[in-house]
C-alpha atoms as a PDB file:
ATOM      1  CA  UNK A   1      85.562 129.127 121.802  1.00  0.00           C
ATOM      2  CA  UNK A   2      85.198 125.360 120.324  1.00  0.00           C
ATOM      3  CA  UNK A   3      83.354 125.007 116.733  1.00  0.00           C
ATOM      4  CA  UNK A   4      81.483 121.726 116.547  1.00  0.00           C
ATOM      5  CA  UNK A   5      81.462 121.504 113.187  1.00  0.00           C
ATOM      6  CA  UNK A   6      79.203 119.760 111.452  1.00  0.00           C
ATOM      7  CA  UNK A   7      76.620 117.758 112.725  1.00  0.00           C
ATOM      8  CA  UNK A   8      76.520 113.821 111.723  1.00  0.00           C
ATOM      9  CA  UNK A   9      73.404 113.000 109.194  1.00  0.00           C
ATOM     10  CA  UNK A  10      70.319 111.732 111.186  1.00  0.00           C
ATOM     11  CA  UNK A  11      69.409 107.980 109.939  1.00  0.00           C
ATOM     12  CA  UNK A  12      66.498 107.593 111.138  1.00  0.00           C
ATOM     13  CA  UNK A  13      67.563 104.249 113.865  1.00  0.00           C
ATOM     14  CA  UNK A  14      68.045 105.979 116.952  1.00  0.00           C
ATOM     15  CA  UNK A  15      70.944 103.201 117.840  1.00  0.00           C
ATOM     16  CA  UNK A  16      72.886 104.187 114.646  1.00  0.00           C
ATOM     17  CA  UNK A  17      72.758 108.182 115.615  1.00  0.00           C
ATOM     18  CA  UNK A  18      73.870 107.448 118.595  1.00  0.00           C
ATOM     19  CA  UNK A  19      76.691 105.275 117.340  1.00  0.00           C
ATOM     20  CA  UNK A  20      77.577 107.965 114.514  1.00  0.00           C
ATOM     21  CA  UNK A  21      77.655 110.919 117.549  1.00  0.00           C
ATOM     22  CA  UNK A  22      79.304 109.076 120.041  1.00  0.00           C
ATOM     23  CA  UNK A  23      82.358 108.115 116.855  1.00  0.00           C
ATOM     24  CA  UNK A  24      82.355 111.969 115.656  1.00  0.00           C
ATOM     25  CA  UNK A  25      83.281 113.051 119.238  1.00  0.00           C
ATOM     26  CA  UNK A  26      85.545 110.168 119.854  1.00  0.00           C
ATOM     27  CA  UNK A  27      87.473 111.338 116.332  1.00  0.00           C
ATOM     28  CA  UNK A  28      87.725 114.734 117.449  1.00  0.00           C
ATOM     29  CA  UNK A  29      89.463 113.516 120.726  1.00  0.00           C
ATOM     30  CA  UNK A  30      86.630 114.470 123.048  1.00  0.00           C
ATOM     31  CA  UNK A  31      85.770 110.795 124.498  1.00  0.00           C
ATOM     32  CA  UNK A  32      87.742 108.674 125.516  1.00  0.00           C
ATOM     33  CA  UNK A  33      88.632 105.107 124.124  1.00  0.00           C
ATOM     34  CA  UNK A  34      86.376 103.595 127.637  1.00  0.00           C
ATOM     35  CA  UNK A  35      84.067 106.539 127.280  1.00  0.00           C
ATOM     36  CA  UNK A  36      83.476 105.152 123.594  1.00  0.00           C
ATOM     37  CA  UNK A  37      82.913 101.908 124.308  1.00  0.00           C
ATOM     38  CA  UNK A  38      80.728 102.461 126.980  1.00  0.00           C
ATOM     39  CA  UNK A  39      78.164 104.275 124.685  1.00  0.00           C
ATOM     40  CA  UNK A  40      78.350 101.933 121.946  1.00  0.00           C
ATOM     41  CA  UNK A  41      79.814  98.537 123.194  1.00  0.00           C
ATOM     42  CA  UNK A  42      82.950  97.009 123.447  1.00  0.00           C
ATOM     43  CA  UNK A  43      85.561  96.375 120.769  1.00  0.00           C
ATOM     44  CA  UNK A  44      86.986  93.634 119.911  1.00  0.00           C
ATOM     45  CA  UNK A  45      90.623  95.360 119.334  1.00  0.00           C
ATOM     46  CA  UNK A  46      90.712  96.612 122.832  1.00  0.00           C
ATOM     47  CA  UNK A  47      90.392  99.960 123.728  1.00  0.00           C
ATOM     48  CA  UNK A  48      94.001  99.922 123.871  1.00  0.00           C
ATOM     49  CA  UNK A  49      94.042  99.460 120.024  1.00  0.00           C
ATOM     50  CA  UNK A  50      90.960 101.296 119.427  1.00  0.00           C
ATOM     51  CA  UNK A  51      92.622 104.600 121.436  1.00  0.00           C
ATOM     52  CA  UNK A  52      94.981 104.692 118.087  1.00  0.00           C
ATOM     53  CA  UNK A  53      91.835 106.475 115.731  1.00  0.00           C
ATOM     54  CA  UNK A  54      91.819 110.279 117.088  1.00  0.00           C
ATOM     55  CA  UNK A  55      95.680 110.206 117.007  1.00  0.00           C
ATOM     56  CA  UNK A  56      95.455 109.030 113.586  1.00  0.00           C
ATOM     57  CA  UNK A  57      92.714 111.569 112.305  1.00  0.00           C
ATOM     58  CA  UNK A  58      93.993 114.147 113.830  1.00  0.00           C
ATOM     59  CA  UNK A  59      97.443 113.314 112.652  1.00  0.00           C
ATOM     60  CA  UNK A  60      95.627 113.323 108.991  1.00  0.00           C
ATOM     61  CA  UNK A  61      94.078 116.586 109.312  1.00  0.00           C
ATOM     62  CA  UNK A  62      97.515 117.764 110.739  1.00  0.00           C
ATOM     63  CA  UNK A  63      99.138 116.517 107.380  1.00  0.00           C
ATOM     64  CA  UNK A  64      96.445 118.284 104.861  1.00  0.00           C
ATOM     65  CA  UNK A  65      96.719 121.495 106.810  1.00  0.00           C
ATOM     66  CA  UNK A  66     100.328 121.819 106.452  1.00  0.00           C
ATOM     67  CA  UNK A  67     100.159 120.567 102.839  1.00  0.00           C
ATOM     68  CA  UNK A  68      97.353 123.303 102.122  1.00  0.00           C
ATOM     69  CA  UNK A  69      99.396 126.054 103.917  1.00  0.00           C
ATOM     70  CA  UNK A  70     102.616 124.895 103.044  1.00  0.00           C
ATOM     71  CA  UNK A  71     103.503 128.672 101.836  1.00  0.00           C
ATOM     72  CA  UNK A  72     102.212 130.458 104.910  1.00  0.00           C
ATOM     73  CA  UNK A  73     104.149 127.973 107.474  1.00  0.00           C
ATOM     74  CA  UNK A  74     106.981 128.330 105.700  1.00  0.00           C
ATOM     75  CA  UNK A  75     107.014 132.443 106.332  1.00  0.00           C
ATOM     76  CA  UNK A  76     105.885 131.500 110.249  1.00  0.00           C
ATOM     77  CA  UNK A  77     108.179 129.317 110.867  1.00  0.00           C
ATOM     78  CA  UNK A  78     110.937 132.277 109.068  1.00  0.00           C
ATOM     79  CA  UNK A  79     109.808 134.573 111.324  1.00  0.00           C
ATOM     80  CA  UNK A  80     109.721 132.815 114.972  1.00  0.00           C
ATOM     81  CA  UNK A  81     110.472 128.687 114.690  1.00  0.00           C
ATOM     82  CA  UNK A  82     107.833 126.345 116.588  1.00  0.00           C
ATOM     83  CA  UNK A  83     105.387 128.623 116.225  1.00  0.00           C
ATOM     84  CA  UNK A  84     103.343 127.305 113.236  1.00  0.00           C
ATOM     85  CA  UNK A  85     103.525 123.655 114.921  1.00  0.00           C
ATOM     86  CA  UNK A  86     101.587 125.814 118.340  1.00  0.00           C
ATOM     87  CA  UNK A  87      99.248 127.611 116.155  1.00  0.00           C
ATOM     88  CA  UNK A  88      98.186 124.229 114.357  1.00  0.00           C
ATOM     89  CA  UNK A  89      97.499 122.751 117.909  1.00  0.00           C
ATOM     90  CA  UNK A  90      95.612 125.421 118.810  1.00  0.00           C
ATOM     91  CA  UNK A  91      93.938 125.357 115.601  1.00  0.00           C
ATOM     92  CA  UNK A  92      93.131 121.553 115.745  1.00  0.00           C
ATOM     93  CA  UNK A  93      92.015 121.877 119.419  1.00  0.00           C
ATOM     94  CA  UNK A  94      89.460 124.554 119.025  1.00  0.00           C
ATOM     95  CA  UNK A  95      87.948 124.209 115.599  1.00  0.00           C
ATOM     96  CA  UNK A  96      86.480 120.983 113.963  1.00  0.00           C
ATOM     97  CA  UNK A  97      85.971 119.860 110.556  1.00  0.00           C
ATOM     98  CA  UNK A  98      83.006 121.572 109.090  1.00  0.00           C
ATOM     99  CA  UNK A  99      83.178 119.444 105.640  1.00  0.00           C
ATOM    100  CA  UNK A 100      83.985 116.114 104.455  1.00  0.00           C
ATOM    101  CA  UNK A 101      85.842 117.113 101.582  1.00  0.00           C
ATOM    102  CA  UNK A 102      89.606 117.105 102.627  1.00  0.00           C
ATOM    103  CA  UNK A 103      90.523 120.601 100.927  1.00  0.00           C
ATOM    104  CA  UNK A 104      88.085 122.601 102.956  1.00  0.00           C
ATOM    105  CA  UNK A 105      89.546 121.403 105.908  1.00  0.00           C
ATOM    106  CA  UNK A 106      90.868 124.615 106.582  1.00  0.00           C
ATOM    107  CA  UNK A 107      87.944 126.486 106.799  1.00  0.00           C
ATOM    108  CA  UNK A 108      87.809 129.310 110.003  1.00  0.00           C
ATOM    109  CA  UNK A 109      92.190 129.203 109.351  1.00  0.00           C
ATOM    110  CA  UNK A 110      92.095 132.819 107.884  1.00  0.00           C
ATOM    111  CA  UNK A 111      90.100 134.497 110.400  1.00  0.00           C
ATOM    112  CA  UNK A 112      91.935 132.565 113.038  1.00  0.00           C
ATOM    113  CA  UNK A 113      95.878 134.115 111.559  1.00  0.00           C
ATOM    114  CA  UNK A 114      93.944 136.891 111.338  1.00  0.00           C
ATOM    115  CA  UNK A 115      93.092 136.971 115.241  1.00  0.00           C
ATOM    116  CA  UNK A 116      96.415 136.128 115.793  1.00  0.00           C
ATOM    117  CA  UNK A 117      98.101 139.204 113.420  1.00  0.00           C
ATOM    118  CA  UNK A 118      96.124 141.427 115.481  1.00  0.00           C
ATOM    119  CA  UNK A 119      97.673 140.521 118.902  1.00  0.00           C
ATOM    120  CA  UNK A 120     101.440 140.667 117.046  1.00  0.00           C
ATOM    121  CA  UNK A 121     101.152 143.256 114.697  1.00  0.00           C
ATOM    122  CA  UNK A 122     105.167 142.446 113.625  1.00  0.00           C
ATOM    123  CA  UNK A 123     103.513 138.616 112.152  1.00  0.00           C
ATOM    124  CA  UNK A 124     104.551 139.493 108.425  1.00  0.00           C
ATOM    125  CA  UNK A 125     101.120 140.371 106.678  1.00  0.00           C
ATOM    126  CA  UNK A 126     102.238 138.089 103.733  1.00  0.00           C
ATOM    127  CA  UNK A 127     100.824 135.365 106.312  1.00  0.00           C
ATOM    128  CA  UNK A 128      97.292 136.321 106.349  1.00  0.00           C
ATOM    129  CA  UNK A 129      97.633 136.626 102.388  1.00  0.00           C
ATOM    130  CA  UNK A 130      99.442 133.211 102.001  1.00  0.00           C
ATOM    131  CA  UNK A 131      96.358 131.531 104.193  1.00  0.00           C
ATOM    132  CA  UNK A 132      93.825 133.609 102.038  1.00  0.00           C
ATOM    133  CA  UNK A 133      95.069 132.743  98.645  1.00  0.00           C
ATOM    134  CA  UNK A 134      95.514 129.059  99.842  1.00  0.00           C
ATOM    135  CA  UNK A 135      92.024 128.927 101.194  1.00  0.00           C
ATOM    136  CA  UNK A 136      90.762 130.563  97.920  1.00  0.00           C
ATOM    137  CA  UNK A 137      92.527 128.066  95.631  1.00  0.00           C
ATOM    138  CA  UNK A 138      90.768 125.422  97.820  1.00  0.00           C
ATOM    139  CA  UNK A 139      87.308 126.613  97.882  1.00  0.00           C
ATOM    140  CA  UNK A 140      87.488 127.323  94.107  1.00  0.00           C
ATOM    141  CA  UNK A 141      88.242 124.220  93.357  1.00  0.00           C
ATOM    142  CA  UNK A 142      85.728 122.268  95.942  1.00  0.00           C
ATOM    143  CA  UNK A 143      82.747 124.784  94.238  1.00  0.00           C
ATOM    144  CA  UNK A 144      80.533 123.172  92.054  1.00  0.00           C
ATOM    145  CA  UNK A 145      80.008 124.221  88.001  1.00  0.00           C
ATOM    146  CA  UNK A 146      78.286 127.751  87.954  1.00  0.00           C
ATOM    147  CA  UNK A 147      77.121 129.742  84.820  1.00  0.00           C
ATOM    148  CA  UNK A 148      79.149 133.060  84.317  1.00  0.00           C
ATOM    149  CA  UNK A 149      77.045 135.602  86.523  1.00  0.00           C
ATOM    150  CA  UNK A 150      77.223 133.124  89.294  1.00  0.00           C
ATOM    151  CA  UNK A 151      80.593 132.455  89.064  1.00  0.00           C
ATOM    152  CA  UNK A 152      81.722 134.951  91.318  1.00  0.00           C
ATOM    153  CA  UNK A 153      82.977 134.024  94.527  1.00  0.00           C
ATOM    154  CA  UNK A 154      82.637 130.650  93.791  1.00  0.00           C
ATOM    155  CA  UNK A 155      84.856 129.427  91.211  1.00  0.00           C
ATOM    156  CA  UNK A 156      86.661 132.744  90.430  1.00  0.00           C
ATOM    157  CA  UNK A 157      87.493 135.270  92.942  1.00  0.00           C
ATOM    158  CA  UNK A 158      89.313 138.806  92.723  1.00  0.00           C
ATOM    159  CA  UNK A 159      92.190 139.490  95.207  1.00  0.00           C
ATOM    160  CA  UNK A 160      94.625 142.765  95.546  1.00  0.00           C
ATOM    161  CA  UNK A 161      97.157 141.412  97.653  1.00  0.00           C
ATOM    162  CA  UNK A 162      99.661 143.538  98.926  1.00  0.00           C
ATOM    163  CA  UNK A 163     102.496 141.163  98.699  1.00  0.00           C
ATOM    164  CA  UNK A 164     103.726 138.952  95.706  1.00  0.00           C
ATOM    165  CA  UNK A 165     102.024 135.961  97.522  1.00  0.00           C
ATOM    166  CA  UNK A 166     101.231 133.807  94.099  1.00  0.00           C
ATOM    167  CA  UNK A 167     104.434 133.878  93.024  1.00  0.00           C
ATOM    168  CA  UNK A 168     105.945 132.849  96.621  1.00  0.00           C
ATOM    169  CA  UNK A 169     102.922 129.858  96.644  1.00  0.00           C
ATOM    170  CA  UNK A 170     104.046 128.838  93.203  1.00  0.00           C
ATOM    171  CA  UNK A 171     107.469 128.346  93.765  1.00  0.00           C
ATOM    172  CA  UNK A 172     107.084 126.555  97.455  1.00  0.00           C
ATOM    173  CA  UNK A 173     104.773 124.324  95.901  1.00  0.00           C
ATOM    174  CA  UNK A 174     107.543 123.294  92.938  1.00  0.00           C
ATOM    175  CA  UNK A 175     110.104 123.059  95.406  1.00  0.00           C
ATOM    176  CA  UNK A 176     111.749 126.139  95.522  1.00  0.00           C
ATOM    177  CA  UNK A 177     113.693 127.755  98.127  1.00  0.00           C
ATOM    178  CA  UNK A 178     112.999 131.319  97.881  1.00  0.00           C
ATOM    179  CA  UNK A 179     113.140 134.867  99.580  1.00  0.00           C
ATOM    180  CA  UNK A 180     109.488 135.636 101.775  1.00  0.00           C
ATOM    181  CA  UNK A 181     107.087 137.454  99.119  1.00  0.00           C
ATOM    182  CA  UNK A 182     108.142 140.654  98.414  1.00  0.00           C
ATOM    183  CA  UNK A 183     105.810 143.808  99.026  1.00  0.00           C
ATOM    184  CA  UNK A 184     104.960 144.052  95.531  1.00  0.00           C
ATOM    185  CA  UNK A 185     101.005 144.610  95.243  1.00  0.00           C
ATOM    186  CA  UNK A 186      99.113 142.004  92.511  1.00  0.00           C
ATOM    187  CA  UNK A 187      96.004 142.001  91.667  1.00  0.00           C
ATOM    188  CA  UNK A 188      95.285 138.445  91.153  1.00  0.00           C
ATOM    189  CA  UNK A 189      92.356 136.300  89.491  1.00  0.00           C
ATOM    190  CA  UNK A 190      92.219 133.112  91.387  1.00  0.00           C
ATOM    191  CA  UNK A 191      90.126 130.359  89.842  1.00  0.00           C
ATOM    192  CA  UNK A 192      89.644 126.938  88.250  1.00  0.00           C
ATOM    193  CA  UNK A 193      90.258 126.816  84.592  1.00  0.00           C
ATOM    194  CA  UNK A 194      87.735 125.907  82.575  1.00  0.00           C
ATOM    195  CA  UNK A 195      90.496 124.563  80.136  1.00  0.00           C
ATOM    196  CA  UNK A 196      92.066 122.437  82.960  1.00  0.00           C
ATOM    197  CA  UNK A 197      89.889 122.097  85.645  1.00  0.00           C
ATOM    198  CA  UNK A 198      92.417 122.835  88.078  1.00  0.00           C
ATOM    199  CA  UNK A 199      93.230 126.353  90.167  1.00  0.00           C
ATOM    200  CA  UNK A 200      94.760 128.700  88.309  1.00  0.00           C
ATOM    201  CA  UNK A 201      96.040 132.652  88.958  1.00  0.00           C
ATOM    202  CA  UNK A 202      95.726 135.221  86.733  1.00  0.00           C
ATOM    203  CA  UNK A 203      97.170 138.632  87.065  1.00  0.00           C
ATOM    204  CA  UNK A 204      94.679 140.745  84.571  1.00  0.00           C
ATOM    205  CA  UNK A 205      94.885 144.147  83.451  1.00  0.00           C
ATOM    206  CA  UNK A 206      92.212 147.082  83.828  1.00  0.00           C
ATOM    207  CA  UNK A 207      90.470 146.222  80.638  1.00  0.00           C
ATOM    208  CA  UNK A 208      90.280 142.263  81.664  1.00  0.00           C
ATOM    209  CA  UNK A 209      89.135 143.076  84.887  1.00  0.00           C
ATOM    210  CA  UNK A 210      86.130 145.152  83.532  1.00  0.00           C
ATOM    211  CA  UNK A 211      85.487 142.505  81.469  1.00  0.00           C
ATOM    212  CA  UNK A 212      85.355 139.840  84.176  1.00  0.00           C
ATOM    213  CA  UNK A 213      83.031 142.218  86.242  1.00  0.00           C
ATOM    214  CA  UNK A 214      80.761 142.711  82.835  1.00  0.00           C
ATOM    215  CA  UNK A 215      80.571 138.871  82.171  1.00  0.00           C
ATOM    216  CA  UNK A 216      79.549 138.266  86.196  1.00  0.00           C
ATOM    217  CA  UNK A 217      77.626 141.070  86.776  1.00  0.00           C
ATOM    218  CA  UNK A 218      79.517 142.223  89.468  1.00  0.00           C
ATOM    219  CA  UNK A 219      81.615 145.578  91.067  1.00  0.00           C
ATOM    220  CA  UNK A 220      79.035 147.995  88.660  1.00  0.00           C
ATOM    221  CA  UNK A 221      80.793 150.660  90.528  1.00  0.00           C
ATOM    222  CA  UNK A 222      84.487 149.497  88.546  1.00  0.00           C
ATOM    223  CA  UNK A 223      82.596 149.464  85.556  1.00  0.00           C
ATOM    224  CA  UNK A 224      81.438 153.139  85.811  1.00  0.00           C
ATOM    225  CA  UNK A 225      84.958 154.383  87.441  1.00  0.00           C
ATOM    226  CA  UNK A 226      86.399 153.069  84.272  1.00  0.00           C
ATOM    227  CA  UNK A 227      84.336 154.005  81.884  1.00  0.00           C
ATOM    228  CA  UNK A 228      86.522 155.764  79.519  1.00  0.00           C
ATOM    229  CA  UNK A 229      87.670 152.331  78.505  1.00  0.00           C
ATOM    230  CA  UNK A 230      86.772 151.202  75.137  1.00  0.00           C
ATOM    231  CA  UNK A 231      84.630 148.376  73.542  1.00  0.00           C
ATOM    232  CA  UNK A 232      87.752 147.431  71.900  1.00  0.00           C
ATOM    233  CA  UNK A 233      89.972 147.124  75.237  1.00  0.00           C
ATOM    234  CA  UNK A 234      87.347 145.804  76.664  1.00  0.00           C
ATOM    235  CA  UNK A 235      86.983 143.132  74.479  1.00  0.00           C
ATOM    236  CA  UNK A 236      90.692 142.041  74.329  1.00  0.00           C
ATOM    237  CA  UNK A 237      90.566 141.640  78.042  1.00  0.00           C
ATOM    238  CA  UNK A 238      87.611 139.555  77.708  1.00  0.00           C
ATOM    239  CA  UNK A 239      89.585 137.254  74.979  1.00  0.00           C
ATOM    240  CA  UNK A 240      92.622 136.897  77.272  1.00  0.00           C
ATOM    241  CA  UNK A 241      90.250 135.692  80.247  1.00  0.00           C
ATOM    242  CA  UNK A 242      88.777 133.448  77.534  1.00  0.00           C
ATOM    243  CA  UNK A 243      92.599 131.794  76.542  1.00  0.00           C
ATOM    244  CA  UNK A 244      93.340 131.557  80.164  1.00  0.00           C
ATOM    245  CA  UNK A 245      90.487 128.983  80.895  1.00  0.00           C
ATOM    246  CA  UNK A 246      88.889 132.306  83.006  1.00  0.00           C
ATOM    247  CA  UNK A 247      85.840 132.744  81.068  1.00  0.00           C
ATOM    248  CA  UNK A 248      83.873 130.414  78.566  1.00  0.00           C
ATOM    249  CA  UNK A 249      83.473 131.757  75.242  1.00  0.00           C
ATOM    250  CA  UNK A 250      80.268 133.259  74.092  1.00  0.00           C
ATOM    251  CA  UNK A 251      78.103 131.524  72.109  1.00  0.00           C
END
């Protein structure tokens, strides 16, 4: 199945949508250099020269998807080498950019490791968790500024991962050359810091994460299975969400 992606914005001169459709499917390798230039002219490069852009954008995209997964192709490639190199061909060949912002490049990667975890159950699951907390990290980053009880989902999101997969994406990001996660569950707070403005993880306790569900107004059913919690534990997992750049203050 082949996702189009995103459609190009409609200008309203019916010789510049055709020029902006005919260059989105000529990025995305689907014309040809002479199939481009006979829809919109030809070049003054050559088609020779002008052949060069789909190699390059798709080289590009190529380069941001193995920076974003870095973690996860490091575990593939571990497990059976070449095979992360085929999946990203695959990948690139049947799924197209949906957004213009580089770091959501990846969307559609998770369900597609998924898919692929399914028809070789002995792919490590730390994969599928290494893709989800990099596609997370990425989307809470990318979201725009939300007040508390929207925040959910957009620029904080609640993971129980059944490997150590932040502390294996923390250490191949600084350069590290470590063992594949270990199958150590964390519950993990990924978001972006309100101190910092960049992605953070946080690996709260009960009484935070009741907190963090009270402030959202979200998972009602957590707050009632833990309601033998007190005000006061509540409240000191609502300050540490506050010192880690989770949570605003109150007013």
């Amino acid at each position: 199945m082949i996702d189009d992606g995103a459609k190009p914005i409609a200008t309203g001169s019916p010789k510049l949508d055709a020029f902006f459709a005919a260059a989105v499917e000529f990025a995305r390798g689907r014309l040809s250099a002479e199939e481009f230039a006979d829809k919109i002219g030809p070049s003054k490069s050559g088609t020779k020269r002008l052949a060069l852009y789909p190699a390059l954008v798709r080289n590009d995209n190529r380069s941001s998807l193995n920076k974003m997964y870095e973690a996860a192709q490091r575990v593939v490639e571990r497990h059976r080498v070449g095979l992360w190199d085929r999946w990203l061909d695959e990948f690139q060949t049947s799924h197209a950019m949906r957004d213009w912002r580089i770091r959501l490049m990846g969307e559609g990667f998770f369900d597609f490791v998924k898919a692929k975890r399914e028809i070789d159950p002995h792919l490590p699951q730390s994969i599928e968790e290494l893709v989800d907390l990099a596609w997370t990290r990425a989307a809470a980053m990318a979201a725009l500024p939300v007040e508390d009880d929207q925040a959910m989902d957009r620029t904080i999101f609640v993971r129980h991962y059944t490997h150590n997969v932040p502390s294996f994406f923390v250490a191949i990001a600084e350069g590290k050359d470590v063992e594949s996660p270990e199958p150590t569950p964390a519950l993990t707070v990924i978001y972006r810091s309100l101190l910092t403005l960049r992605p953070r993880f946080y690996h709260p306790n009960i009484p935070a994460l009741l907190a963090l569900a009270r402030r959202t107004k979200t998972a009602t059913e957590l707050l009632a299975q833990f309601s033998h919690f007190s005000e006061e534990k509540i409240a000191e997992g609502e300050a540490s969400l506050v010192e880690h750049g989770v949570l605003a203050p109150r007013p």
